[in-house]
PDB file of N, CA and C in Angstrom:
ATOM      1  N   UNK A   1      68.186-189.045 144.072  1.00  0.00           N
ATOM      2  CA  UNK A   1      69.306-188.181 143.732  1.00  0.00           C
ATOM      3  C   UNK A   1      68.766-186.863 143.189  1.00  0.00           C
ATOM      4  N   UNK A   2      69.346-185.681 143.358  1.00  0.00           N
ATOM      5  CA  UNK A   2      69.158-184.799 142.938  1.00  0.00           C
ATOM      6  C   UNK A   2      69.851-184.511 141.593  1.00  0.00           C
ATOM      7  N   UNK A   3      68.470-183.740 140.510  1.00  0.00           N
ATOM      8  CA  UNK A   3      69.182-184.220 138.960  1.00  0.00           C
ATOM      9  C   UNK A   3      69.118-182.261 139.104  1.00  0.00           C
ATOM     10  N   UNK A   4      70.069-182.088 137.507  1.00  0.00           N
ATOM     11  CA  UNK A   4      69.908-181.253 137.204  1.00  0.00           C
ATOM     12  C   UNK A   4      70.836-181.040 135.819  1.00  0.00           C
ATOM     13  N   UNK A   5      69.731-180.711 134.883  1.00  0.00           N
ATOM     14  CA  UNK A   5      69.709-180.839 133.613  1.00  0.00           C
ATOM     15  C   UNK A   5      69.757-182.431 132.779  1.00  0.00           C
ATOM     16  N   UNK A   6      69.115-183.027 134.231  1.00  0.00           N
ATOM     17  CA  UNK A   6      69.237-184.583 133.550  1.00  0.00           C
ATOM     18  C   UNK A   6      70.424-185.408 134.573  1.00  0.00           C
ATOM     19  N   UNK A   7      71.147-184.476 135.110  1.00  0.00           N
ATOM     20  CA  UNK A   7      72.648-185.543 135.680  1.00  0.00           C
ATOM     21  C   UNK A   7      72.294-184.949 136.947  1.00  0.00           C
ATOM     22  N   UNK A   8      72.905-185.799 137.737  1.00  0.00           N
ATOM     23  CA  UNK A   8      73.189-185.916 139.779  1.00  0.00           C
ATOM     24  C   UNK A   8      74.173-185.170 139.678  1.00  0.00           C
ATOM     25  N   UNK A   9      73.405-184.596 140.810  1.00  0.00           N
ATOM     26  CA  UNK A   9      74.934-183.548 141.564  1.00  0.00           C
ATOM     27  C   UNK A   9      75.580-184.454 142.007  1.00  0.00           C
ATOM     28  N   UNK A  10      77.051-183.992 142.424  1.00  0.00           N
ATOM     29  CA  UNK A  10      77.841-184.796 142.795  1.00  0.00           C
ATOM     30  C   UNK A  10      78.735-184.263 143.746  1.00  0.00           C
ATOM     31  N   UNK A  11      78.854-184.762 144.730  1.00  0.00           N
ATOM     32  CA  UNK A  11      79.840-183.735 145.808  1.00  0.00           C
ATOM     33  C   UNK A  11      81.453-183.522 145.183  1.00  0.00           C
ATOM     34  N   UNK A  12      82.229-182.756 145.562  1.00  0.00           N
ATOM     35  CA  UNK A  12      83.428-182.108 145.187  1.00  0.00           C
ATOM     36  C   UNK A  12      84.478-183.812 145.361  1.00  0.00           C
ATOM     37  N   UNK A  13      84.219-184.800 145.614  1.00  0.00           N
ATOM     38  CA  UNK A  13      84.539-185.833 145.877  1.00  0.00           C
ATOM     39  C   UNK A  13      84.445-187.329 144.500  1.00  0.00           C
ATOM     40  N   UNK A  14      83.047-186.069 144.282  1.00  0.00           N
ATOM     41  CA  UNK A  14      82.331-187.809 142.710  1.00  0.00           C
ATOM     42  C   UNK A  14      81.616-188.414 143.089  1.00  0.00           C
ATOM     43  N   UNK A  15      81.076-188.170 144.796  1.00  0.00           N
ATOM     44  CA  UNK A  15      80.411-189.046 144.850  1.00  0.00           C
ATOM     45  C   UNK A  15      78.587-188.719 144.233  1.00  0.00           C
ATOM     46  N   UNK A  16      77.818-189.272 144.145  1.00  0.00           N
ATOM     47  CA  UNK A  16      76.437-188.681 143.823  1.00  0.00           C
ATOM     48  C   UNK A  16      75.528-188.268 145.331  1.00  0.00           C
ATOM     49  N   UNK A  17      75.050-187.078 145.022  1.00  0.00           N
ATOM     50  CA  UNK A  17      73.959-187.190 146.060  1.00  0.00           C
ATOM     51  C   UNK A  17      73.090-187.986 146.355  1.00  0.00           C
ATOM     52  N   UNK A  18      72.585-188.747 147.349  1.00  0.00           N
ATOM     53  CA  UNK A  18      71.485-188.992 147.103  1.00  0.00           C
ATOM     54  C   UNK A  18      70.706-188.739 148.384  1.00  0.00           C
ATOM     55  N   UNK A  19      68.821-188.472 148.441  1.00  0.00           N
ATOM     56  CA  UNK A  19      68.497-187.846 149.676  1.00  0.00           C
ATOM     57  C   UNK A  19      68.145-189.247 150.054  1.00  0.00           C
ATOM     58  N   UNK A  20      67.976-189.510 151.787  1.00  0.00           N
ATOM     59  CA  UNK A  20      67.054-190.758 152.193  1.00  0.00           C
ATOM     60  C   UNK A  20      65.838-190.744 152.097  1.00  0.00           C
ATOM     61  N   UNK A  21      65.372-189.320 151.981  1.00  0.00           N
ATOM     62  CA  UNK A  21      63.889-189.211 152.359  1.00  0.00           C
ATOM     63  C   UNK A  21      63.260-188.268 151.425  1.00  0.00           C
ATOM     64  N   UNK A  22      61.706-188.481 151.215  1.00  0.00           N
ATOM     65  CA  UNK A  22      60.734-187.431 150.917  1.00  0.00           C
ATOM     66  C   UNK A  22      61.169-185.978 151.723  1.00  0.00           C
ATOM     67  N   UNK A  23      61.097-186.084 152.647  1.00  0.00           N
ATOM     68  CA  UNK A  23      61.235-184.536 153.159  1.00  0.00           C
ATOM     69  C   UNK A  23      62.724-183.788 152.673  1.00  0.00           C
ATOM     70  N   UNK A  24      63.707-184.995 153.397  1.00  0.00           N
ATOM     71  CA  UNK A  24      64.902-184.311 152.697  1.00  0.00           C
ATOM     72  C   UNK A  24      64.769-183.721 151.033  1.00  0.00           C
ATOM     73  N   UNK A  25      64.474-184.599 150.243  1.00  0.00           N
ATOM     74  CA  UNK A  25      64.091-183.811 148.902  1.00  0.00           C
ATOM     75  C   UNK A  25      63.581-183.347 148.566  1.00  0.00           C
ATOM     76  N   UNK A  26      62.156-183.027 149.318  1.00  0.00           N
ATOM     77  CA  UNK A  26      62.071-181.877 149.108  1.00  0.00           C
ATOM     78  C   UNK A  26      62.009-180.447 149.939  1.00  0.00           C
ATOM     79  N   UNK A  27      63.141-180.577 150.295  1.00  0.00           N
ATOM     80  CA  UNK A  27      63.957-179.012 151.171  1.00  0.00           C
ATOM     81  C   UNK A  27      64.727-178.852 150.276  1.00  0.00           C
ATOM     82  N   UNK A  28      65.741-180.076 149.527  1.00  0.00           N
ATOM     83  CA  UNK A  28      66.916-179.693 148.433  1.00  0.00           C
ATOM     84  C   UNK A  28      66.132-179.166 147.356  1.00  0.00           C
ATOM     85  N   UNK A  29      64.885-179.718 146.879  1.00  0.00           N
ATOM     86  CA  UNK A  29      64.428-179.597 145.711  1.00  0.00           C
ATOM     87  C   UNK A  29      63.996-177.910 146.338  1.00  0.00           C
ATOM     88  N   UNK A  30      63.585-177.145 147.364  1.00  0.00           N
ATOM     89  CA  UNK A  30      62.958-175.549 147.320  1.00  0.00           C
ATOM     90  C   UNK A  30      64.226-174.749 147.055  1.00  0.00           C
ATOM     91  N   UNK A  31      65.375-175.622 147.790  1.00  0.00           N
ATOM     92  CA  UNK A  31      66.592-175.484 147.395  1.00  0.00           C
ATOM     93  C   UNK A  31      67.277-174.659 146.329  1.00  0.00           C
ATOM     94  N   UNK A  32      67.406-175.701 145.381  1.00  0.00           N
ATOM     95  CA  UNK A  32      67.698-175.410 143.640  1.00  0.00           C
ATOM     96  C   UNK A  32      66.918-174.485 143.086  1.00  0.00           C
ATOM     97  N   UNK A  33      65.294-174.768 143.425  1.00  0.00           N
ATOM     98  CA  UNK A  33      64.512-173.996 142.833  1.00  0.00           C
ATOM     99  C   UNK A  33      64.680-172.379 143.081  1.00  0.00           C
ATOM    100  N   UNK A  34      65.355-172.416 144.427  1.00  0.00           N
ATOM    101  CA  UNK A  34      65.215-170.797 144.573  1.00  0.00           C
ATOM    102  C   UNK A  34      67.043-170.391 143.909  1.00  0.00           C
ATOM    103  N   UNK A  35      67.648-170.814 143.424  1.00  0.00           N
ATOM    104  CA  UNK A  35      68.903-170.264 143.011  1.00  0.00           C
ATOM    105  C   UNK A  35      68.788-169.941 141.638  1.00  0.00           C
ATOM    106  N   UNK A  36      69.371-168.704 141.225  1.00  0.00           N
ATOM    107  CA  UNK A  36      69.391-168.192 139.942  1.00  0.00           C
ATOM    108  C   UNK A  36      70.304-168.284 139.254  1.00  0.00           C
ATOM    109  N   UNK A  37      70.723-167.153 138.216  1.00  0.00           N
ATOM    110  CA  UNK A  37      71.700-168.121 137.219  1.00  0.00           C
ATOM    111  C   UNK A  37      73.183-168.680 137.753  1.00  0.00           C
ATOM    112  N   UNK A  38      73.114-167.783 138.546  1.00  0.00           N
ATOM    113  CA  UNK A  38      74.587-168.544 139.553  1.00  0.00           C
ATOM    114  C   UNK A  38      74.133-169.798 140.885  1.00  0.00           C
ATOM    115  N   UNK A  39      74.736-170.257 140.866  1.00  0.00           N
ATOM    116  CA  UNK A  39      74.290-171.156 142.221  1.00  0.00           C
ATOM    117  C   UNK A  39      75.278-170.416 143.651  1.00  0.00           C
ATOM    118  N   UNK A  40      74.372-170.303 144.513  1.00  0.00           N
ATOM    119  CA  UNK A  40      75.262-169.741 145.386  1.00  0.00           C
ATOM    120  C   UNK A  40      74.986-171.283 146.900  1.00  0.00           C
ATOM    121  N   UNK A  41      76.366-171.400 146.780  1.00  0.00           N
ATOM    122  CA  UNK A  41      76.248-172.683 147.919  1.00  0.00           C
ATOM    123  C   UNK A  41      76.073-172.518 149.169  1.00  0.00           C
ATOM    124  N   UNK A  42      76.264-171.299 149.672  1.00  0.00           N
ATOM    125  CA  UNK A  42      75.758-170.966 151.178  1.00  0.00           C
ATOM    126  C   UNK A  42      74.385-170.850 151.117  1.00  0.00           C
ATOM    127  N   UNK A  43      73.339-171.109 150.144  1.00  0.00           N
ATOM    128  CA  UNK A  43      71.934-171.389 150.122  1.00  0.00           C
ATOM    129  C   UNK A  43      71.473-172.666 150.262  1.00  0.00           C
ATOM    130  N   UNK A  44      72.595-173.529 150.173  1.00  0.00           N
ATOM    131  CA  UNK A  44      71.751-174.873 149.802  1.00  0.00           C
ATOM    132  C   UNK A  44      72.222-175.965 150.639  1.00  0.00           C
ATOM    133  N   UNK A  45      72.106-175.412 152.805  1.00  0.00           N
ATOM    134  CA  UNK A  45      72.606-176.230 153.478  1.00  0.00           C
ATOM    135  C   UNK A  45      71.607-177.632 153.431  1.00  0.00           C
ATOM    136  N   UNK A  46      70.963-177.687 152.841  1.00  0.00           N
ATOM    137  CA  UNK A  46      70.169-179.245 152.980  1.00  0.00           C
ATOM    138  C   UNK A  46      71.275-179.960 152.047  1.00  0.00           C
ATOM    139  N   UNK A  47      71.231-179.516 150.766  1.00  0.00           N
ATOM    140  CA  UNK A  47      72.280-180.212 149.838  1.00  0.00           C
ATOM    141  C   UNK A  47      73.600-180.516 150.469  1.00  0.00           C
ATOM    142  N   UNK A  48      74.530-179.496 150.842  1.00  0.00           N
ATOM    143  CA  UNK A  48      75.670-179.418 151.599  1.00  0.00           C
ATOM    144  C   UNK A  48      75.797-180.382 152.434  1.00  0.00           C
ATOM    145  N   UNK A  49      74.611-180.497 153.324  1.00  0.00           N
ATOM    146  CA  UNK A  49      74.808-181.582 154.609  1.00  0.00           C
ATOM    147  C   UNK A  49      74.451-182.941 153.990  1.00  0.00           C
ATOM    148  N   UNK A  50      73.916-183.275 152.824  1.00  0.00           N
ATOM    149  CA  UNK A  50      73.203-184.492 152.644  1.00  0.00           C
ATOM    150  C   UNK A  50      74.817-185.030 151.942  1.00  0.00           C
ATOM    151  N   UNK A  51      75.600-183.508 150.761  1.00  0.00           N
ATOM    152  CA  UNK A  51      76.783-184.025 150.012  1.00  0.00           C
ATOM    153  C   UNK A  51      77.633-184.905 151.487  1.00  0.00           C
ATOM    154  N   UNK A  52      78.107-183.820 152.177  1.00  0.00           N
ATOM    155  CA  UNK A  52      79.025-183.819 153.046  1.00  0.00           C
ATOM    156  C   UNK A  52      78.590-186.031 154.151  1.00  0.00           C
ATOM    157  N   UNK A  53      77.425-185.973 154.119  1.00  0.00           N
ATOM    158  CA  UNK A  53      77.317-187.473 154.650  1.00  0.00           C
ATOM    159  C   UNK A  53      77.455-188.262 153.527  1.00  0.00           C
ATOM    160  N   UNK A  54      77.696-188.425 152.666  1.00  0.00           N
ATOM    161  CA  UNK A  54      77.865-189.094 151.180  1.00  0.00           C
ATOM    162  C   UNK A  54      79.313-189.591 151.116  1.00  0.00           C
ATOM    163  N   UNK A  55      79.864-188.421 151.626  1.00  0.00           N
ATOM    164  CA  UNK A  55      81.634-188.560 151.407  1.00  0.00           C
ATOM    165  C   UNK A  55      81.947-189.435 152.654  1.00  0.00           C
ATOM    166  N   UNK A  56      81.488-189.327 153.701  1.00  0.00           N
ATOM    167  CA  UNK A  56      81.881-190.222 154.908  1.00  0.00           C
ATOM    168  C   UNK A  56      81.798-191.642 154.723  1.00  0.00           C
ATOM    169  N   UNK A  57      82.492-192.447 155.289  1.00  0.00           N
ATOM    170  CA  UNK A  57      82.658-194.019 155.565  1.00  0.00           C
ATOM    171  C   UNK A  57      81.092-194.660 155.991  1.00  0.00           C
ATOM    172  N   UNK A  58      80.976-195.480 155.634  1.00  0.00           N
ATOM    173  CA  UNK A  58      79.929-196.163 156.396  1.00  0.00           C
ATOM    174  C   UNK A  58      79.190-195.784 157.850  1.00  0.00           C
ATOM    175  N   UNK A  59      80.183-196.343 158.681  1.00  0.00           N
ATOM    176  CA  UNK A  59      80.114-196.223 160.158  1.00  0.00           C
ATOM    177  C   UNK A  59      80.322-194.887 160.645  1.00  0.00           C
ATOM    178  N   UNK A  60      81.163-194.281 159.878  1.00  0.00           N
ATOM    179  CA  UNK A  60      80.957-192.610 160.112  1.00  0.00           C
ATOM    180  C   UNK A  60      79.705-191.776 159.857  1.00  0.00           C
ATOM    181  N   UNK A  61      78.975-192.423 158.994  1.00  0.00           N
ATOM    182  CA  UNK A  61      77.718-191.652 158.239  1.00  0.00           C
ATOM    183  C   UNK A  61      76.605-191.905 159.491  1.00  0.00           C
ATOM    184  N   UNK A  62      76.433-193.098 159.824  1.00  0.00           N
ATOM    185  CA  UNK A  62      76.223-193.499 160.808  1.00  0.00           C
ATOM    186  C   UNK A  62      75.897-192.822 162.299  1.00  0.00           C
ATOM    187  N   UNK A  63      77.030-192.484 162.534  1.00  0.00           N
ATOM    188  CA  UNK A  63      77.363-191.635 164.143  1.00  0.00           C
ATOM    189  C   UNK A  63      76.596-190.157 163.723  1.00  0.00           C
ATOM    190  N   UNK A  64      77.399-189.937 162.202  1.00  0.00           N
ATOM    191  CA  UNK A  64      76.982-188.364 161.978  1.00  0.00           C
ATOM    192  C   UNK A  64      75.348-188.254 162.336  1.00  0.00           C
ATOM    193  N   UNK A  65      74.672-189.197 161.626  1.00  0.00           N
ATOM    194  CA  UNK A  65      73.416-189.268 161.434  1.00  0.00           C
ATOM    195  C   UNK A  65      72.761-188.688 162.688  1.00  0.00           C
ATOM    196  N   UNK A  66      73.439-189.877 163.848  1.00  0.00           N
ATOM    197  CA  UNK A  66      72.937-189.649 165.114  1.00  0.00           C
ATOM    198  C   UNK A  66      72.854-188.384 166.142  1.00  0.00           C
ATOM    199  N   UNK A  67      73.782-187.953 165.555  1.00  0.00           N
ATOM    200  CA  UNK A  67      74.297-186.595 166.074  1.00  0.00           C
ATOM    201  C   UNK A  67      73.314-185.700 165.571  1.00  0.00           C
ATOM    202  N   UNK A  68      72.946-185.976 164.306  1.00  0.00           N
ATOM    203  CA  UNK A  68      72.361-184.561 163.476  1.00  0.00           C
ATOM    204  C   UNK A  68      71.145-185.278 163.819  1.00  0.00           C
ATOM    205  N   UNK A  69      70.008-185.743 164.551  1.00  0.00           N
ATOM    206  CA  UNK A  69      69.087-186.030 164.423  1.00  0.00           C
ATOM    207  C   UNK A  69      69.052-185.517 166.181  1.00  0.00           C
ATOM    208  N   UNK A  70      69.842-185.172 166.978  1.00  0.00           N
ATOM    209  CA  UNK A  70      69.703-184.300 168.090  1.00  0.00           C
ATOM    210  C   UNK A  70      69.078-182.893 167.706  1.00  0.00           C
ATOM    211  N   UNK A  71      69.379-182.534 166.643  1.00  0.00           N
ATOM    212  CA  UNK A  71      69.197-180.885 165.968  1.00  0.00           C
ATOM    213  C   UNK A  71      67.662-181.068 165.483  1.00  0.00           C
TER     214      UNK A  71
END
């Protein structure tokens, strides 16, 4: 999961982030690191896409996966 100040982000939903992988975390982690005192969210499509599969159903996360692993 991605922490910050100690607590998980959490998508606009509640749910917690969490990455599957070493690589995924660390793209989120160059991520965070490069945002300043504001967070600007059109910087942080690794986060965005990892929130956005979090909120999906099971079997939906699933398909998405498959899809995004064409890219």
């Amino acid at each position: 999961a991605i922490l910050l100040d100690g607590k998980p982000v959490r998508t606009p939903g509640g749910t917690i982030i969490r990455l599957p992988n070493a690589a995924l975390a660390d793209a989120a982690c160059a991520e965070w690191r490069a945002q300043g005192e504001q967070i600007h969210w059109e910087s942080l499509p690794v986060t965005r896409l990892c929130g956005a599969l979090a909120e999906l159903t099971p079997d939906d996360a699933v398909a998405m996966r498959h899809v995004l692993c064409g890219y």
